[in-house]
N, C-alpha and C. Protein backbone atom coordinates (compact mmCIF):
# COMPACT_ATOMS: atom_id res chain seq x y z
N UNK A 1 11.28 30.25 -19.56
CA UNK A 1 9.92 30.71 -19.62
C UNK A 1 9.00 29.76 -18.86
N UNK A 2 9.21 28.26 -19.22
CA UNK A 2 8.43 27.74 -18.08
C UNK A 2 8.85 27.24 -16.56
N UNK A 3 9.83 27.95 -16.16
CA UNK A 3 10.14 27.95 -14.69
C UNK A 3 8.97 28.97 -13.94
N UNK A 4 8.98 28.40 -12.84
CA UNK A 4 8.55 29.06 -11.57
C UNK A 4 9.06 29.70 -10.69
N UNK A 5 9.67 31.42 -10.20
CA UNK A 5 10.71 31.49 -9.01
C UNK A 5 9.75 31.54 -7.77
N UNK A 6 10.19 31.87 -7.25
CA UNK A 6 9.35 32.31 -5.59
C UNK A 6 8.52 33.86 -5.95
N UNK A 7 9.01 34.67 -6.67
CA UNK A 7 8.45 35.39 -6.49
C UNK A 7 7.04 35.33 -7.32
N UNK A 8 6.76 34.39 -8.36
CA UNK A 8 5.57 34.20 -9.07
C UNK A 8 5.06 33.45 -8.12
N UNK A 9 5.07 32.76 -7.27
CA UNK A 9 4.27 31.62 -6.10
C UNK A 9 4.07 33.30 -5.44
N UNK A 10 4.67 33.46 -5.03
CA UNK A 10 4.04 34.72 -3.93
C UNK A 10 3.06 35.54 -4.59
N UNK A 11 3.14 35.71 -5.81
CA UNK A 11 2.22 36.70 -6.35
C UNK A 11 0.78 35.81 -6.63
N UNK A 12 1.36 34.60 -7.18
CA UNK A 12 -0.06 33.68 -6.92
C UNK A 12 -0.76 33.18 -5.42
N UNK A 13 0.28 33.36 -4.50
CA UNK A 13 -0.49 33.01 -3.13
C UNK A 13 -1.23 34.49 -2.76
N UNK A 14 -0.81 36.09 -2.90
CA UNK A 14 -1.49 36.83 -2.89
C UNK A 14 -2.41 37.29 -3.08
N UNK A 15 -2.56 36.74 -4.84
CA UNK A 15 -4.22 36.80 -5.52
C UNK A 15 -5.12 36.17 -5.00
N UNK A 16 -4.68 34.39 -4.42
CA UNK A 16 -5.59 33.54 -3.74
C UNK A 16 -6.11 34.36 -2.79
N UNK A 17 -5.23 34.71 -1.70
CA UNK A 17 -6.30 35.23 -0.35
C UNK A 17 -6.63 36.55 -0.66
N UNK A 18 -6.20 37.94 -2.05
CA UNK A 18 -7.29 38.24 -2.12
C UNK A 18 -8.94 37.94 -2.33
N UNK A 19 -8.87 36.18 -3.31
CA UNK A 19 -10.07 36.15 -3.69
C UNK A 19 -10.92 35.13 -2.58
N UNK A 20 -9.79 34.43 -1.86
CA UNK A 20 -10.73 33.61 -0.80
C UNK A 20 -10.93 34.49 0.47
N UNK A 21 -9.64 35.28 0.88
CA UNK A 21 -9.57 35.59 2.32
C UNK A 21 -9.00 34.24 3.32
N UNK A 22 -8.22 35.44 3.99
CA UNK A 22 -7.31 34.46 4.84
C UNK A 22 -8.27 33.83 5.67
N UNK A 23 -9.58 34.34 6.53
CA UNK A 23 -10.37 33.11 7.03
C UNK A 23 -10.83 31.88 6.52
N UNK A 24 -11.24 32.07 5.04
CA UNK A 24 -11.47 30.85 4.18
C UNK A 24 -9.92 29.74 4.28
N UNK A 25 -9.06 30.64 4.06
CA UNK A 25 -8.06 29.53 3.63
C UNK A 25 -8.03 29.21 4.53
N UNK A 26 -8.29 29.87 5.84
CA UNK A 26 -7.55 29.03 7.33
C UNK A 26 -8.51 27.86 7.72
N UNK A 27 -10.02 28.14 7.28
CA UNK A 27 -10.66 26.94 7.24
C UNK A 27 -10.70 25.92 6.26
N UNK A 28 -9.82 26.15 5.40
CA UNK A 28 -9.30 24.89 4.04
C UNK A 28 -8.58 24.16 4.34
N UNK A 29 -7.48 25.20 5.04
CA UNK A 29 -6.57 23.98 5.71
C UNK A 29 -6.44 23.71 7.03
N UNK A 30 -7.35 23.95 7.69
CA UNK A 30 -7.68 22.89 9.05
C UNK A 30 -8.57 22.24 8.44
N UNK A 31 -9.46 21.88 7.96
CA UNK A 31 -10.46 20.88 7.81
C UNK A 31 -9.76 20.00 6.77
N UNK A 32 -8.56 20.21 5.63
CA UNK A 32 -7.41 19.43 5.37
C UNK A 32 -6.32 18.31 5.93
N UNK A 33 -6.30 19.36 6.96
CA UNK A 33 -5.37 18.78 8.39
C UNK A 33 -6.10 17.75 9.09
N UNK A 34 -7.65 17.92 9.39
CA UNK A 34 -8.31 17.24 10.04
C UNK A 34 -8.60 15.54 9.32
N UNK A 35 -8.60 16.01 8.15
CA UNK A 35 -9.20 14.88 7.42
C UNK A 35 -8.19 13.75 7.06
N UNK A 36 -7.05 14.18 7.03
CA UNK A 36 -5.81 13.43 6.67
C UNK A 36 -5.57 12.99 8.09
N UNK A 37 -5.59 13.49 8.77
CA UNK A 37 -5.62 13.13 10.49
C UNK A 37 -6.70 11.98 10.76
N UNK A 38 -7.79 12.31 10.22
CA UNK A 38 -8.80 11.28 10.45
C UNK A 38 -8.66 9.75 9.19
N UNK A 39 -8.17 10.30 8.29
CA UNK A 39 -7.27 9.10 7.30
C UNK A 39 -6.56 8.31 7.92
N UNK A 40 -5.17 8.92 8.68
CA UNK A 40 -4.46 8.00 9.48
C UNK A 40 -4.64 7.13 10.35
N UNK A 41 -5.23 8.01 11.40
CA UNK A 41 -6.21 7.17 12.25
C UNK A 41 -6.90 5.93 11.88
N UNK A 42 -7.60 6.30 10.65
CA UNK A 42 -8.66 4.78 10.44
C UNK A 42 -7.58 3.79 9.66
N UNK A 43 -7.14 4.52 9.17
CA UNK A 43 -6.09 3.16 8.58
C UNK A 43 -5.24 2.43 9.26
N UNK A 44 -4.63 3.76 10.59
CA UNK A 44 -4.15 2.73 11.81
C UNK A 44 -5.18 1.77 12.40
N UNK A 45 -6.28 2.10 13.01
CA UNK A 45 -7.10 0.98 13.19
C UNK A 45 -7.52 -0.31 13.20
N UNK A 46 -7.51 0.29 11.63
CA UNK A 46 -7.85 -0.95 10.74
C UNK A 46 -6.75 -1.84 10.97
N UNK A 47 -5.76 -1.17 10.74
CA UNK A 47 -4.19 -2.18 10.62
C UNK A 47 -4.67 -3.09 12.11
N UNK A 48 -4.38 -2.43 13.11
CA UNK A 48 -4.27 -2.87 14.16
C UNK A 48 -5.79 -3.81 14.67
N UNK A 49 -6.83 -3.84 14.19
CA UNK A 49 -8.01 -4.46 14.23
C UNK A 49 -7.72 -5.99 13.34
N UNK A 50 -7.36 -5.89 12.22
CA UNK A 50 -7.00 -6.74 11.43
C UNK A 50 -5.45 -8.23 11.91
N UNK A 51 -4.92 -7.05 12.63
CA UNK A 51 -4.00 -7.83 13.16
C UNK A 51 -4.15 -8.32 14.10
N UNK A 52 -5.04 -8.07 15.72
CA UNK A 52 -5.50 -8.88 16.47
C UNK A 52 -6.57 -10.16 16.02
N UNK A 53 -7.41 -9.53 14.89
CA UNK A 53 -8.24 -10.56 14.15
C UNK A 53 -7.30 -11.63 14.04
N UNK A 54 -6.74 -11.34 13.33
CA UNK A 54 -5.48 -12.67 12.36
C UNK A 54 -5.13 -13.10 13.72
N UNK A 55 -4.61 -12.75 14.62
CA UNK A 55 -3.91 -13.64 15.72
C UNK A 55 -4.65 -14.52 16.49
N UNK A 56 -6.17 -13.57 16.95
CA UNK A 56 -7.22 -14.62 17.57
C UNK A 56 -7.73 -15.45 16.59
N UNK A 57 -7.87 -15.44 15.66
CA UNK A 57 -8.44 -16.58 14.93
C UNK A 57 -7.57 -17.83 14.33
N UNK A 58 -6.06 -17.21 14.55
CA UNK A 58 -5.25 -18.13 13.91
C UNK A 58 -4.58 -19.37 15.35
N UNK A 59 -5.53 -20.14 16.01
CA UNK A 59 -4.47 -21.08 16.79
C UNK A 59 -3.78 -21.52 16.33
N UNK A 60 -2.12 -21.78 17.46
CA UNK A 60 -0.70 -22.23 17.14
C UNK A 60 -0.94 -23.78 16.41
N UNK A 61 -0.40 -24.02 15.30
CA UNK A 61 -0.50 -25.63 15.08
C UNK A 61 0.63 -26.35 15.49
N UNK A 62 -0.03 -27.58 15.78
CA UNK A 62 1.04 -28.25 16.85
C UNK A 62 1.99 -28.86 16.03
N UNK A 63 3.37 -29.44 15.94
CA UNK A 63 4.84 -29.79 15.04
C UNK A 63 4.30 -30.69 14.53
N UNK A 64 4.29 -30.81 13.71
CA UNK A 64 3.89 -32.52 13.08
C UNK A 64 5.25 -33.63 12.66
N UNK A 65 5.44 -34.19 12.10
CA UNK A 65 6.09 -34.85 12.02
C UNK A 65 7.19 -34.59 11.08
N UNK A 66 6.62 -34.10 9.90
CA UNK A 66 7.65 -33.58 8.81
C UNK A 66 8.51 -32.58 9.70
N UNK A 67 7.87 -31.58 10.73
CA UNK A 67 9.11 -30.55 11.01
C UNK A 67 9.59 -30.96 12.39
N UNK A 68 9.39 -31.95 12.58
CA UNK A 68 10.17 -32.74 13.93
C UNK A 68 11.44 -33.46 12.98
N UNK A 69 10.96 -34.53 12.05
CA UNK A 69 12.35 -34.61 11.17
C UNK A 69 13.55 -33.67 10.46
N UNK A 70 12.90 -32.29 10.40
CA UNK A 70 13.90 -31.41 10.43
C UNK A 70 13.15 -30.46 9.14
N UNK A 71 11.92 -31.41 8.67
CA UNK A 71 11.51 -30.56 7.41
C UNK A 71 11.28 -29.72 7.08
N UNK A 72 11.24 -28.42 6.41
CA UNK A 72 10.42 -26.75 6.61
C UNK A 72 9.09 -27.18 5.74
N UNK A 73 8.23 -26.82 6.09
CA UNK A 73 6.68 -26.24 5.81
C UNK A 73 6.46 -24.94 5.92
N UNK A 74 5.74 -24.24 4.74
CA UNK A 74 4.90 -23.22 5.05
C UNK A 74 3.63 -23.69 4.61
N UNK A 75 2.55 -22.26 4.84
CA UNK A 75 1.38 -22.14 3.64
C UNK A 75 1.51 -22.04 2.76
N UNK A 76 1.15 -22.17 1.43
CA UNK A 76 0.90 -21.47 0.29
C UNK A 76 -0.12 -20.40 0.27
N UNK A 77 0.11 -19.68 -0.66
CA UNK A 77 -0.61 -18.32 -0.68
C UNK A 77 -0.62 -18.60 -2.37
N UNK A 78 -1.65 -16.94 -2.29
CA UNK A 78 -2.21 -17.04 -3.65
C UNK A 78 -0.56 -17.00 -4.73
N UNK A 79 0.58 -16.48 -4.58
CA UNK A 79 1.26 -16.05 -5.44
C UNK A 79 1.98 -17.23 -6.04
N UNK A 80 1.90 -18.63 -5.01
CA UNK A 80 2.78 -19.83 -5.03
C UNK A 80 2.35 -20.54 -5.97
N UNK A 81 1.01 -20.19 -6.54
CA UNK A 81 0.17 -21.12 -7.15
C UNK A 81 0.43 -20.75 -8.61
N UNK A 82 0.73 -21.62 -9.56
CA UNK A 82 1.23 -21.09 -11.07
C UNK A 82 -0.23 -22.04 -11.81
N UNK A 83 -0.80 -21.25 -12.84
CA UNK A 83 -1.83 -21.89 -13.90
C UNK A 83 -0.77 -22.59 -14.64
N UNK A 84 -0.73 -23.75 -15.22
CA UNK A 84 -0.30 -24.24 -16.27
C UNK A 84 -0.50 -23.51 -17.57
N UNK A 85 -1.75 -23.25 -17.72
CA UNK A 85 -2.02 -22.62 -18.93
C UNK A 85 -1.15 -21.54 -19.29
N UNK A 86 -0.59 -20.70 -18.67
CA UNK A 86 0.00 -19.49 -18.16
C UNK A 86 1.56 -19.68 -19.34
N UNK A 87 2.46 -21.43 -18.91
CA UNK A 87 2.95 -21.54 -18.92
C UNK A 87 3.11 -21.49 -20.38
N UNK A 88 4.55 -21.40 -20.95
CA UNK A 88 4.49 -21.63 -22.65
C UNK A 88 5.08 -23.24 -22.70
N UNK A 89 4.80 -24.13 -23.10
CA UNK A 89 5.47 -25.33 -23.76
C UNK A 89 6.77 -25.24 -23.89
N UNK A 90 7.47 -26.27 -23.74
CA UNK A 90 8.76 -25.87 -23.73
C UNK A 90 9.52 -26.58 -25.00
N UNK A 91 9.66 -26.14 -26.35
CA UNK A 91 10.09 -26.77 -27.29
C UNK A 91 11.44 -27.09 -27.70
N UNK A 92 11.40 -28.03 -28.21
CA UNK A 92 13.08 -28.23 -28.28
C UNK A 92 13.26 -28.21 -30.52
N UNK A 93 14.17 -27.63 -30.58
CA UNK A 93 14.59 -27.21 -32.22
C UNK A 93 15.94 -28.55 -32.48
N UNK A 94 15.83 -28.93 -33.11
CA UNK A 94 16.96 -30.07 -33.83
C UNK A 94 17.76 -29.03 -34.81
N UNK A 95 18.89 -28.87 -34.30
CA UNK A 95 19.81 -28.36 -35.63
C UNK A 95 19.94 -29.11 -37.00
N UNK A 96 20.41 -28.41 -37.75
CA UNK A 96 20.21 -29.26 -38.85
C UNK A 96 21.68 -29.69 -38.86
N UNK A 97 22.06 -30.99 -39.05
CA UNK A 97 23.37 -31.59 -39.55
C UNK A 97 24.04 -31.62 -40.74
């Protein structure tokens, strides 16, 4: 009883464009099409705006000494950073003898 076949979608897509008309729907979904089109776009953009940003602003830093001895360095970022508070105490229990 609560399945859907094809033929109840068809009878519900029928009623629709009796009550919109197929010109309405055809302008629902181009201006649908358009907008998700214009979504992509800006988010490509952005991506690509953001990423020349980051590159021109970021000059190469020159080896320093730790990674001439062979050392690895990165940045830290926000995720590297732990609150203490955060942390629980670490208790130790004495069995009983």
């Amino acid at each position: 009883m609560g399945e859907f076949s094809i033929w109840h979608w068809l009878i519900v897509l029928v009623i629709v464009m009796m009550v919109f008309g197929t010109k309405k729907l055809k302008n629902i979904g181009t201006d649908l099409g358009q907008a998700v089109k214009g979504f992509k776009d800006g988010i490509r953009d952005a991506e690509s705006t953001e990423a020349a940003a980051s590159t021109a602003t970021t000059p190469p830093t020159p080896a320093s000494a730790a990674n001439a001895a062979g050392e690895v360095s990165r940045k830290l970022t926000a995720h590297d950073v732990v609150d203490v508070a955060e942390v629980p105490a670490k208790t130790t229990t004495q069995e009983p003898r």
